[in-house]
N, C-alpha and C. Protein backbone atom coordinates (compact mmCIF):
# COMPACT_ATOMS: atom_id res chain seq x y z
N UNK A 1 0.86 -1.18 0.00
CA UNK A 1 0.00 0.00 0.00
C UNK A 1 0.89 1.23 0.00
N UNK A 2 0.50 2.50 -0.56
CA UNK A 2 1.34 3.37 -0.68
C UNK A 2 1.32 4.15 0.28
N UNK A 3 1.58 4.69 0.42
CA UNK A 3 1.86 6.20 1.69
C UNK A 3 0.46 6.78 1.08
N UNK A 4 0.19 7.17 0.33
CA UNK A 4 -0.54 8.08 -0.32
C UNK A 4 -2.26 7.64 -0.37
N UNK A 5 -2.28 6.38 -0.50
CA UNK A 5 -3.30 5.33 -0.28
C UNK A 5 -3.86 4.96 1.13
N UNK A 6 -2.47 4.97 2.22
CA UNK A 6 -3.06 4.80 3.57
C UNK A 6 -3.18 6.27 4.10
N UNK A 7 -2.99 7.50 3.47
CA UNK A 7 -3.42 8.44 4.20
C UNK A 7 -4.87 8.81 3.74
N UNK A 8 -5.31 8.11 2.36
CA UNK A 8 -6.78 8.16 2.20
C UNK A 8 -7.66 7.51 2.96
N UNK A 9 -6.90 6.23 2.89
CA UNK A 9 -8.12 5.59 3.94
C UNK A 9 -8.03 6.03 5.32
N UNK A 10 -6.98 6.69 6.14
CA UNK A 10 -6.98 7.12 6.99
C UNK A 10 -8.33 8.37 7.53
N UNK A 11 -8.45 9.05 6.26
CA UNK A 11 -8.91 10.30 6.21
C UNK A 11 -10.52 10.16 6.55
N UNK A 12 -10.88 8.25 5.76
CA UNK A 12 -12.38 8.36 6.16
C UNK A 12 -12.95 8.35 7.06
N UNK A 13 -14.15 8.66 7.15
CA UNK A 13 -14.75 8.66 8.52
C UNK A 13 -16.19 8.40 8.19
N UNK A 14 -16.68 7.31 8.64
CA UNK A 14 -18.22 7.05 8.57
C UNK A 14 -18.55 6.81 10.02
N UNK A 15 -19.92 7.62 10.36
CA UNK A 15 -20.79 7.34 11.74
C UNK A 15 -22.31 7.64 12.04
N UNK A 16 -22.81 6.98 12.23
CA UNK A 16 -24.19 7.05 12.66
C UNK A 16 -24.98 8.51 13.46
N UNK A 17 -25.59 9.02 13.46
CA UNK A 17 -25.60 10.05 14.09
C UNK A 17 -27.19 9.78 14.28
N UNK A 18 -27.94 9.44 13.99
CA UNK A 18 -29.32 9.35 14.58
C UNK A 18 -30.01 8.45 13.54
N UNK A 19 -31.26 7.91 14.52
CA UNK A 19 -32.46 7.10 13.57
C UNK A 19 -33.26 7.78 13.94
N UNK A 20 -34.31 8.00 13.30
CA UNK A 20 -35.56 8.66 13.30
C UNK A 20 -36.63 7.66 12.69
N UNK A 21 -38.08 7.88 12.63
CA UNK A 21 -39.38 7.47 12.43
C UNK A 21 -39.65 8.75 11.56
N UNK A 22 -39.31 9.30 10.16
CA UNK A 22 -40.11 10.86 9.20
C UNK A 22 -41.48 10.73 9.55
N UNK A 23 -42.16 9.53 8.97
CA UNK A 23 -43.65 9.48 8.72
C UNK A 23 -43.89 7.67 8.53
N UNK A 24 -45.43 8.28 9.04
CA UNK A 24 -45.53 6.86 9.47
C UNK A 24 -47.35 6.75 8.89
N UNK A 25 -47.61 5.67 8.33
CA UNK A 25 -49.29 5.93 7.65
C UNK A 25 -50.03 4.42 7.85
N UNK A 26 -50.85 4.44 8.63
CA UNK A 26 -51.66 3.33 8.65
C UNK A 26 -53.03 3.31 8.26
N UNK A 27 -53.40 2.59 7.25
CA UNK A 27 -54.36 2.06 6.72
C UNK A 27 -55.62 1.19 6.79
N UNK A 28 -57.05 1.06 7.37
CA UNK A 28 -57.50 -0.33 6.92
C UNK A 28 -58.82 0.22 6.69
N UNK A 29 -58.76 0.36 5.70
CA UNK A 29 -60.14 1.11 5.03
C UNK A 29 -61.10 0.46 4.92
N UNK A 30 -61.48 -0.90 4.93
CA UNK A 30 -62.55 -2.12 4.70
C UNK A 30 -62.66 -2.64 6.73
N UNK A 31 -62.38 -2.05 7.53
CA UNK A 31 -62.44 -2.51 8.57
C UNK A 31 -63.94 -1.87 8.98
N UNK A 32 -64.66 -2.66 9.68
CA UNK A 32 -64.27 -4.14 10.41
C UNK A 32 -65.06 -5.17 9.49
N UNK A 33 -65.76 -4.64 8.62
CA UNK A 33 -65.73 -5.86 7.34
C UNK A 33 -64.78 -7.45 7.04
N UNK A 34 -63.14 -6.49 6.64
CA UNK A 34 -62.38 -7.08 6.54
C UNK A 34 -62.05 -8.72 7.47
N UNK A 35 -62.82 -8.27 8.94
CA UNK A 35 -62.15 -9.26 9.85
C UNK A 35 -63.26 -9.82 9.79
N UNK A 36 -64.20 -10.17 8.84
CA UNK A 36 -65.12 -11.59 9.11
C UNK A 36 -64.59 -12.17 7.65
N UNK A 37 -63.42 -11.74 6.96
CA UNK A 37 -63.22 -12.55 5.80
C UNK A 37 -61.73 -13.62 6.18
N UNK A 38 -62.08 -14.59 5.30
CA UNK A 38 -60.72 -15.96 5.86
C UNK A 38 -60.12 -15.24 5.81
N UNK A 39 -58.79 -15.27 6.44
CA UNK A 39 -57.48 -14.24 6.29
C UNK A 39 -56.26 -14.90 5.48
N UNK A 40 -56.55 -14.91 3.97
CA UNK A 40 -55.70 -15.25 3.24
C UNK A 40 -54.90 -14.34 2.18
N UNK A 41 -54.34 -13.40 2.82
CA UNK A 41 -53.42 -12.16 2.35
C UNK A 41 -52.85 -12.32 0.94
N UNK A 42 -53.29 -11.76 0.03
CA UNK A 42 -51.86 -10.92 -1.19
C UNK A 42 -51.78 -10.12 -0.35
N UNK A 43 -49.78 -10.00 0.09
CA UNK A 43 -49.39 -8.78 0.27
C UNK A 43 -48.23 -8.52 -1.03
N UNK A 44 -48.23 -7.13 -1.01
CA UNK A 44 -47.15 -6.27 -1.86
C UNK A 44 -46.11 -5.98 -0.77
N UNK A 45 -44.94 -6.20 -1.57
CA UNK A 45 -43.98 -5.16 -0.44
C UNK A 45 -43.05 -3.98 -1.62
N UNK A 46 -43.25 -2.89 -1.21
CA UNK A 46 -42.49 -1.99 -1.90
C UNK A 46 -41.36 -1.00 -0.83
N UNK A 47 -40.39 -1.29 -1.66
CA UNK A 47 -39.16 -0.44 -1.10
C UNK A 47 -38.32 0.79 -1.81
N UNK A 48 -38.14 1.92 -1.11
CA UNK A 48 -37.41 2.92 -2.21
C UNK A 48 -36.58 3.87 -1.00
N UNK A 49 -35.65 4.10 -1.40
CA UNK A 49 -34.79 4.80 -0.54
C UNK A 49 -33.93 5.88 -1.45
N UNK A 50 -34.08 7.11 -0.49
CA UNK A 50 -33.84 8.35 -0.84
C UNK A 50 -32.55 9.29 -0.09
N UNK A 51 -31.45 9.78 -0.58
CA UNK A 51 -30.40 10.51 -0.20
C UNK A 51 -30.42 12.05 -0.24
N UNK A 52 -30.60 12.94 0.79
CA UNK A 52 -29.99 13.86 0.76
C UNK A 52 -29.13 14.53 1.21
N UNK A 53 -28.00 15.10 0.75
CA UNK A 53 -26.90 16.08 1.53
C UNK A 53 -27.42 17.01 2.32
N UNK A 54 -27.07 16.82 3.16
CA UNK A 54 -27.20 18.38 4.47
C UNK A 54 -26.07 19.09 4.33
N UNK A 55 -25.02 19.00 5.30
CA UNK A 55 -24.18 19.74 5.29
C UNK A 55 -22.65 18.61 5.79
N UNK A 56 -21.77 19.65 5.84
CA UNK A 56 -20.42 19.45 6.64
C UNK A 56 -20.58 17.53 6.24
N UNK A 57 -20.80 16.89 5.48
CA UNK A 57 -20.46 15.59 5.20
C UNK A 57 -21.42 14.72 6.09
N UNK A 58 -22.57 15.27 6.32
CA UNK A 58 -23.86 14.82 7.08
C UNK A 58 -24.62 14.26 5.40
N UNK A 59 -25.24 13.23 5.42
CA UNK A 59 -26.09 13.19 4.73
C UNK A 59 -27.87 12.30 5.61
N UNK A 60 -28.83 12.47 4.58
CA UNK A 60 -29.91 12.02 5.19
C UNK A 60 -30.44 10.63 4.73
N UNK A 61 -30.36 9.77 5.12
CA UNK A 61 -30.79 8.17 3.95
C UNK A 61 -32.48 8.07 4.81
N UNK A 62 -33.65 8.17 3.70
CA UNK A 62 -34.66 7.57 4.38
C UNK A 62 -35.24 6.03 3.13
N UNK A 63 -35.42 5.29 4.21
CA UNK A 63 -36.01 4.27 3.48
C UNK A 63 -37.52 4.14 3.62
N UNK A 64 -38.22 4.28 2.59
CA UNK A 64 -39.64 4.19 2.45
C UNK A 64 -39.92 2.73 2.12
N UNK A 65 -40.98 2.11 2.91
CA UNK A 65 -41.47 0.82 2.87
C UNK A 65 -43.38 0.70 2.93
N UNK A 66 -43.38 0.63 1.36
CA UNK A 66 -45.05 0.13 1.98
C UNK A 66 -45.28 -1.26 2.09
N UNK A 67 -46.52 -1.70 2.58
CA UNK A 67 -46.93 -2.68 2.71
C UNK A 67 -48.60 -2.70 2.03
N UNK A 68 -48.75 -3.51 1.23
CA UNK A 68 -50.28 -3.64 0.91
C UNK A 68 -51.12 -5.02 1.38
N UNK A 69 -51.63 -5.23 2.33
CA UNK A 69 -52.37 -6.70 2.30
C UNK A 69 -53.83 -6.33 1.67
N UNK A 70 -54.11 -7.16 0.70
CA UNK A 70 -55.33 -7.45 0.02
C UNK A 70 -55.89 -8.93 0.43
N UNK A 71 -57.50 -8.74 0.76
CA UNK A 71 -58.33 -10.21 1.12
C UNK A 71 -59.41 -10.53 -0.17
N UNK A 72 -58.87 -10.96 -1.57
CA UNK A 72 -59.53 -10.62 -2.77
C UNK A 72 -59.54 -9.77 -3.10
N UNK A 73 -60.27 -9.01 -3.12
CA UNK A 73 -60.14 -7.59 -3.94
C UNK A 73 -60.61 -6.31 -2.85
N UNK A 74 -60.66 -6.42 -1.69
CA UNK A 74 -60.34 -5.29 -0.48
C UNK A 74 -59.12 -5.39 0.29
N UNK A 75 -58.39 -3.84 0.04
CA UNK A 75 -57.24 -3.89 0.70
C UNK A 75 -57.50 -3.76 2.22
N UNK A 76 -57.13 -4.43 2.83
CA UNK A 76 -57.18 -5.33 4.59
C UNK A 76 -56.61 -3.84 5.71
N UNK A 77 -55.20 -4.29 4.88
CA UNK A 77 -54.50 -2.78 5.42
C UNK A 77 -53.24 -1.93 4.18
N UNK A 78 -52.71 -0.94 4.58
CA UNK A 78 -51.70 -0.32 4.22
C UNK A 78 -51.32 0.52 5.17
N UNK A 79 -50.03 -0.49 4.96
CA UNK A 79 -48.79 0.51 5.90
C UNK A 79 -47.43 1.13 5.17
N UNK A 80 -47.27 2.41 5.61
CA UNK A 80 -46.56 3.02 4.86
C UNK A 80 -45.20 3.81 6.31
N UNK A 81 -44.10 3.57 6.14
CA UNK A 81 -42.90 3.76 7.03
C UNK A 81 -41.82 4.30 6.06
N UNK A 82 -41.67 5.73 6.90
CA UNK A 82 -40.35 6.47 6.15
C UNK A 82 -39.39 6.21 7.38
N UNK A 83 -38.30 5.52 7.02
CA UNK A 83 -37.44 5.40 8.61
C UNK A 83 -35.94 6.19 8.03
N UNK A 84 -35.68 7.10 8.71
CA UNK A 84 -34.20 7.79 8.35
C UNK A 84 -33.70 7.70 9.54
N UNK A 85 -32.23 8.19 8.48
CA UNK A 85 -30.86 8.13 9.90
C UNK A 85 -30.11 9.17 8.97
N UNK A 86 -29.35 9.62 9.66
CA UNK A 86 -28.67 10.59 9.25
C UNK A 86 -27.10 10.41 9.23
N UNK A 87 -26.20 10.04 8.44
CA UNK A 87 -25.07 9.67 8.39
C UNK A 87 -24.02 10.26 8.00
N UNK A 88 -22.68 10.51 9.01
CA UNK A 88 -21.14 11.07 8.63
C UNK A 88 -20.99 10.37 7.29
N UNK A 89 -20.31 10.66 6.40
CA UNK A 89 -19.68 9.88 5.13
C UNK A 89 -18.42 10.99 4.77
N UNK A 90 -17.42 10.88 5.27
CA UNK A 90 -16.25 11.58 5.21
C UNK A 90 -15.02 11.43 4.34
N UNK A 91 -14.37 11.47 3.14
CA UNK A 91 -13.16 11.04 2.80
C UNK A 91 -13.71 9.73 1.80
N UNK A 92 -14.45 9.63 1.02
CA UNK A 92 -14.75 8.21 0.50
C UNK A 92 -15.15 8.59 -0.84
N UNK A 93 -14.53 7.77 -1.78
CA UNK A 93 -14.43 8.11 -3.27
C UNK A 93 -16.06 8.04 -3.64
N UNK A 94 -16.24 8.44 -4.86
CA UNK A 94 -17.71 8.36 -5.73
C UNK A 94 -18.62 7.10 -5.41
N UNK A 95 -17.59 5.83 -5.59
CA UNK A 95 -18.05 4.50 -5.95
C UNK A 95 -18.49 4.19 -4.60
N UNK A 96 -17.40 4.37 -3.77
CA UNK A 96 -18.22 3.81 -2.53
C UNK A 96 -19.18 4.60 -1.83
N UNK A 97 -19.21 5.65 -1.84
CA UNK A 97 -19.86 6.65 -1.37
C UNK A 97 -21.61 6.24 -1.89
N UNK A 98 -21.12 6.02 -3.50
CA UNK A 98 -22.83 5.63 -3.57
C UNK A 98 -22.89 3.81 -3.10
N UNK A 99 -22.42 2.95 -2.47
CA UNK A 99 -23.04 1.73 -2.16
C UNK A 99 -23.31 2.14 -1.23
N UNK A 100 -22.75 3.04 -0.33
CA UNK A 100 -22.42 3.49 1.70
C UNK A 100 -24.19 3.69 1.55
N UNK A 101 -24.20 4.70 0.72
CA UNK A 101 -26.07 5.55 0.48
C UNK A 101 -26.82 4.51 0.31
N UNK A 102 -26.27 3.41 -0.39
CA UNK A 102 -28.15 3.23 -1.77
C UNK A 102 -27.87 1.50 -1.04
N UNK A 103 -27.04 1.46 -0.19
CA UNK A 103 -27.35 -0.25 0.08
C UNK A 103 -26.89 -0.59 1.89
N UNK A 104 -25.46 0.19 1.94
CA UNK A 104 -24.95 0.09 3.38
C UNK A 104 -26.17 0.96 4.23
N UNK A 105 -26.39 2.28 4.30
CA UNK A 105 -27.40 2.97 5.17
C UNK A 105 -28.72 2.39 5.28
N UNK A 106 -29.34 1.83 4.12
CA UNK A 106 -30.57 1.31 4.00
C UNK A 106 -30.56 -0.04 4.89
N UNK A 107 -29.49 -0.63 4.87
CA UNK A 107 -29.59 -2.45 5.69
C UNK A 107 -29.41 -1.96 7.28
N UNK A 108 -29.19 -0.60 7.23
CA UNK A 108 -29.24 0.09 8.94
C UNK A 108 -30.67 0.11 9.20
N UNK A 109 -31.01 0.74 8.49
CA UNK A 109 -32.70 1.26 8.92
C UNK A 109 -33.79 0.59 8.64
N UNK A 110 -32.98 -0.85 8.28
CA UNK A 110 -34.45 -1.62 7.89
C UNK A 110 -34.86 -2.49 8.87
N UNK A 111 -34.18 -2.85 10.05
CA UNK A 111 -34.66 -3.29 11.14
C UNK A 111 -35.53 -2.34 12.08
N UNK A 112 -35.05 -1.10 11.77
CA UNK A 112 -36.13 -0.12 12.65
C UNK A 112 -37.67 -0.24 11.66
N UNK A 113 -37.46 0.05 10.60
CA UNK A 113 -38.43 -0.15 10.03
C UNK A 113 -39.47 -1.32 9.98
N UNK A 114 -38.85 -2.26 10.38
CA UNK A 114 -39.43 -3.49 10.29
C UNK A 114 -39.78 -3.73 11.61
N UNK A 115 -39.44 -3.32 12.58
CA UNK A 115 -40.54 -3.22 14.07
C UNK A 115 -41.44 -2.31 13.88
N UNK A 116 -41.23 -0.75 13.33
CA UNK A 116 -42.75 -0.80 13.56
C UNK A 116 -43.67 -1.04 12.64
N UNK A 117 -43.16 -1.28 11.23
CA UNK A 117 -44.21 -1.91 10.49
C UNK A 117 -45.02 -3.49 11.32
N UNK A 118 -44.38 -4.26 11.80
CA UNK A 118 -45.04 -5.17 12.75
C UNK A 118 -45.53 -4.68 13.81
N UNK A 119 -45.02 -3.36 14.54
CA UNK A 119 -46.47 -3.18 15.85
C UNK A 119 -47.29 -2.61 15.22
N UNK A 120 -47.59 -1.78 14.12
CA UNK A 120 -48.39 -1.13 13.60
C UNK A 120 -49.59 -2.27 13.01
N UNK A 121 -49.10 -3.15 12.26
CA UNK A 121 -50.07 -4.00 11.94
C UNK A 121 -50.80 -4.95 13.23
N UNK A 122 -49.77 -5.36 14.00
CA UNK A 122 -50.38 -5.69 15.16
C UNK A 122 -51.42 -5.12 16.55
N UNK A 123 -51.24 -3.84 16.01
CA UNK A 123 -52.27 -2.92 17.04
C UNK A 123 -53.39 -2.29 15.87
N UNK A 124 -53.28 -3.19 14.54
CA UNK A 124 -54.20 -3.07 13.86
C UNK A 124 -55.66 -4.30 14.00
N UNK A 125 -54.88 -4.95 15.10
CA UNK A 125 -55.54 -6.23 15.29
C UNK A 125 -55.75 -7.50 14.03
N UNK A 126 -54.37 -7.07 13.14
CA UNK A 126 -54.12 -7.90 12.00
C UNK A 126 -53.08 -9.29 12.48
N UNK A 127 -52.87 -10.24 12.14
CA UNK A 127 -51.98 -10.92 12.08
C UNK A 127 -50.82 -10.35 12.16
N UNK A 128 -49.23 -10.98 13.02
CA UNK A 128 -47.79 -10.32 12.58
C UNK A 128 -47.43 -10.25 11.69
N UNK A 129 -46.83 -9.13 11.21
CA UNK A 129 -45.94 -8.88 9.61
C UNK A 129 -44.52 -8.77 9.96
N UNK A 130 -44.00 -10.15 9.59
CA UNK A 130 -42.61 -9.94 9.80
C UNK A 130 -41.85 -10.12 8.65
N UNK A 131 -41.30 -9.04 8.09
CA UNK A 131 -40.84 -8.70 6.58
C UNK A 131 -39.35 -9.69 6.71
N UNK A 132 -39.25 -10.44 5.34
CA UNK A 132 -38.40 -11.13 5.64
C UNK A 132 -36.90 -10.27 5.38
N UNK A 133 -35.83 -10.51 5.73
CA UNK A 133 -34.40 -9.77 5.72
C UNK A 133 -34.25 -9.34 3.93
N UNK A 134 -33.83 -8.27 4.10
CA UNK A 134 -33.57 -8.07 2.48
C UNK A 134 -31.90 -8.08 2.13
N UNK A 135 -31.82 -7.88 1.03
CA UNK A 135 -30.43 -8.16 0.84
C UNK A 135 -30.81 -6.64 -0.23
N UNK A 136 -29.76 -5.80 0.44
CA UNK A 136 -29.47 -4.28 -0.23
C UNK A 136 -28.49 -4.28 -1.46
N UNK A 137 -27.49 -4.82 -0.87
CA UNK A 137 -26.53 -5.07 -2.15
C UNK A 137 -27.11 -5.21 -3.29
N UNK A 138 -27.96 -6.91 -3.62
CA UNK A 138 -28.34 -7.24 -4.39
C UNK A 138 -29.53 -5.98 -5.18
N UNK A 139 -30.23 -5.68 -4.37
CA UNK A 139 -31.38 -4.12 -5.25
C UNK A 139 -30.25 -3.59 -5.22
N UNK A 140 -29.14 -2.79 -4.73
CA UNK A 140 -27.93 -1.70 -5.54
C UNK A 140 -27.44 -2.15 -6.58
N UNK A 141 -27.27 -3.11 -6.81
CA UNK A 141 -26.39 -3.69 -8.04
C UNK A 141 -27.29 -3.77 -8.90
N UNK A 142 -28.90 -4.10 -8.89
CA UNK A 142 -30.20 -4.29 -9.99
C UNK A 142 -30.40 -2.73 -10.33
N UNK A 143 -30.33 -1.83 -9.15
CA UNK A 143 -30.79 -0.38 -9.80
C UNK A 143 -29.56 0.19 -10.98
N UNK A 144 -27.81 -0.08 -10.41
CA UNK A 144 -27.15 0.41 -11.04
C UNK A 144 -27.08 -0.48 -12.78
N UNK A 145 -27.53 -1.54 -12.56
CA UNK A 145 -27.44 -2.20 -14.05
C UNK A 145 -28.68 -1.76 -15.05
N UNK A 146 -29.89 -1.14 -13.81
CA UNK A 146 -30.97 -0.85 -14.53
C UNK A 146 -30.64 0.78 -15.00
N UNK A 147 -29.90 1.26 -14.55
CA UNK A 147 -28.98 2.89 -14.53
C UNK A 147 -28.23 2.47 -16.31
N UNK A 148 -27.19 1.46 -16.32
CA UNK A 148 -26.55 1.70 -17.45
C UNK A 148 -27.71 0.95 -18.32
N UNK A 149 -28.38 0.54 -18.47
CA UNK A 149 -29.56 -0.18 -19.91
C UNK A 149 -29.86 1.50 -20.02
N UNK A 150 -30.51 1.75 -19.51
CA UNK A 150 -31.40 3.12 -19.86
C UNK A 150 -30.53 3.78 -20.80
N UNK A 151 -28.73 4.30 -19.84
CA UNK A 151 -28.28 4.79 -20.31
C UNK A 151 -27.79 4.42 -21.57
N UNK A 152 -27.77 3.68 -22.01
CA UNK A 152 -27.09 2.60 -23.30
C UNK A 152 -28.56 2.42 -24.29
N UNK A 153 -29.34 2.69 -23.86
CA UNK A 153 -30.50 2.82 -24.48
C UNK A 153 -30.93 4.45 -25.12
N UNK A 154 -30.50 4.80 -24.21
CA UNK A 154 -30.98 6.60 -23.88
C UNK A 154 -29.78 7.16 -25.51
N UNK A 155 -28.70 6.60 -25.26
CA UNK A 155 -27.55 6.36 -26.55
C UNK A 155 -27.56 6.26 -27.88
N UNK A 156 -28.32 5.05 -27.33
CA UNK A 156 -28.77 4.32 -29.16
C UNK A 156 -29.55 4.69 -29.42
N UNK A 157 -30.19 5.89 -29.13
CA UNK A 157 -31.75 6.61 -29.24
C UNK A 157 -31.40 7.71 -29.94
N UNK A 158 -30.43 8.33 -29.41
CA UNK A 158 -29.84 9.69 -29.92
C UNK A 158 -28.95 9.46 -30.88
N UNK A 159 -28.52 8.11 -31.34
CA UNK A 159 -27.35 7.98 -32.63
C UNK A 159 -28.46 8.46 -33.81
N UNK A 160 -27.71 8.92 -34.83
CA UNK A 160 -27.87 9.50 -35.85
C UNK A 160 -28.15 8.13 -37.03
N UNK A 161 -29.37 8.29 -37.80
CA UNK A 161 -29.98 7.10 -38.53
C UNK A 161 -29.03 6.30 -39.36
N UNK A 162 -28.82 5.07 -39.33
CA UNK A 162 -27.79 4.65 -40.10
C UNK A 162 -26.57 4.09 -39.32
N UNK A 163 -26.78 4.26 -37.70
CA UNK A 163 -25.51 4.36 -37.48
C UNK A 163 -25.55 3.61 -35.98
N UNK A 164 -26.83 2.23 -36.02
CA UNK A 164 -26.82 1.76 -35.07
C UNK A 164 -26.30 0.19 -35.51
């Protein structure tokens, strides 16, 4: 390693600085209907997580998680959880900087998220919702491959006729 290399990595600095609950939305619009039907759930699970810079090398990661349970064709419940944390990211090149955001911060906040999406449904007097573990990496690596198609698409869109 070079001199020059260990004073970079020296320089980084990543740290946690808070979790928070942004917003929080509970749903059960067909109640108390809903609870004389068998309880045989379609659920949806949707996930999206969002970065913004604050300041001084603070940034904000919130992960948005809904939940949809449907009993045929009435939705049962919807739960909707913005869970942020707010994170140091100090000294760290482009590349890693975006996995730290779009996969490392998110596998922080998804256990907060995932308790209260389960007391919430549970003081809905619904069955437990226990979301199974996600793997972040794997959605970072699907969004960034879904990043270069577009872009490689977005390309061959703008070449000049004749010349694909």
């Amino acid at each position: 390693m070079t001199e020059n290399a260990a004073t970079n990595e020296a320089s980084r600095e990543f740290g946690l600085q808070r979790i928070y609950t942004k917003d929080i939305s509970f749903e059960t619009p067909n109640s108390p209907a809903v609870f004389t039907e068998k309880w045989e759930p379609d659920t949806n699970l949707n996930l999206n997580s969002n970065v913004s810079a604050l300041s001084n090398d603070l940034y904000e990661v919130v992960l948005t998680i809904t939940v949809t349970a449907k009993v045929g064709d009435k939705t049962a419940y919807l739960v909707e959880v913005q869970q942020a944390g707010i994170f140091l990211a100090r000294g760290f090149p482009d590349q890693e900087m975006g996995h730290m955001m779009g996969s490392y911060c998110p596998s922080i906040l998804f256990p907060y998220a995932r308790e209260v999406i389960s007391d919430l449904v549970s003081k809905g007097s619904f069955p437990q919702m226990l979301l199974t573990p996600v793997n972040f990496d794997a959605l970072y690596a699907q969004h960034l491959q879904e990043q270069q198609n577009q872009a490689a698409q977005a390309a061959g869109q703008s070449a000049p006729e004749g010349t694909h």
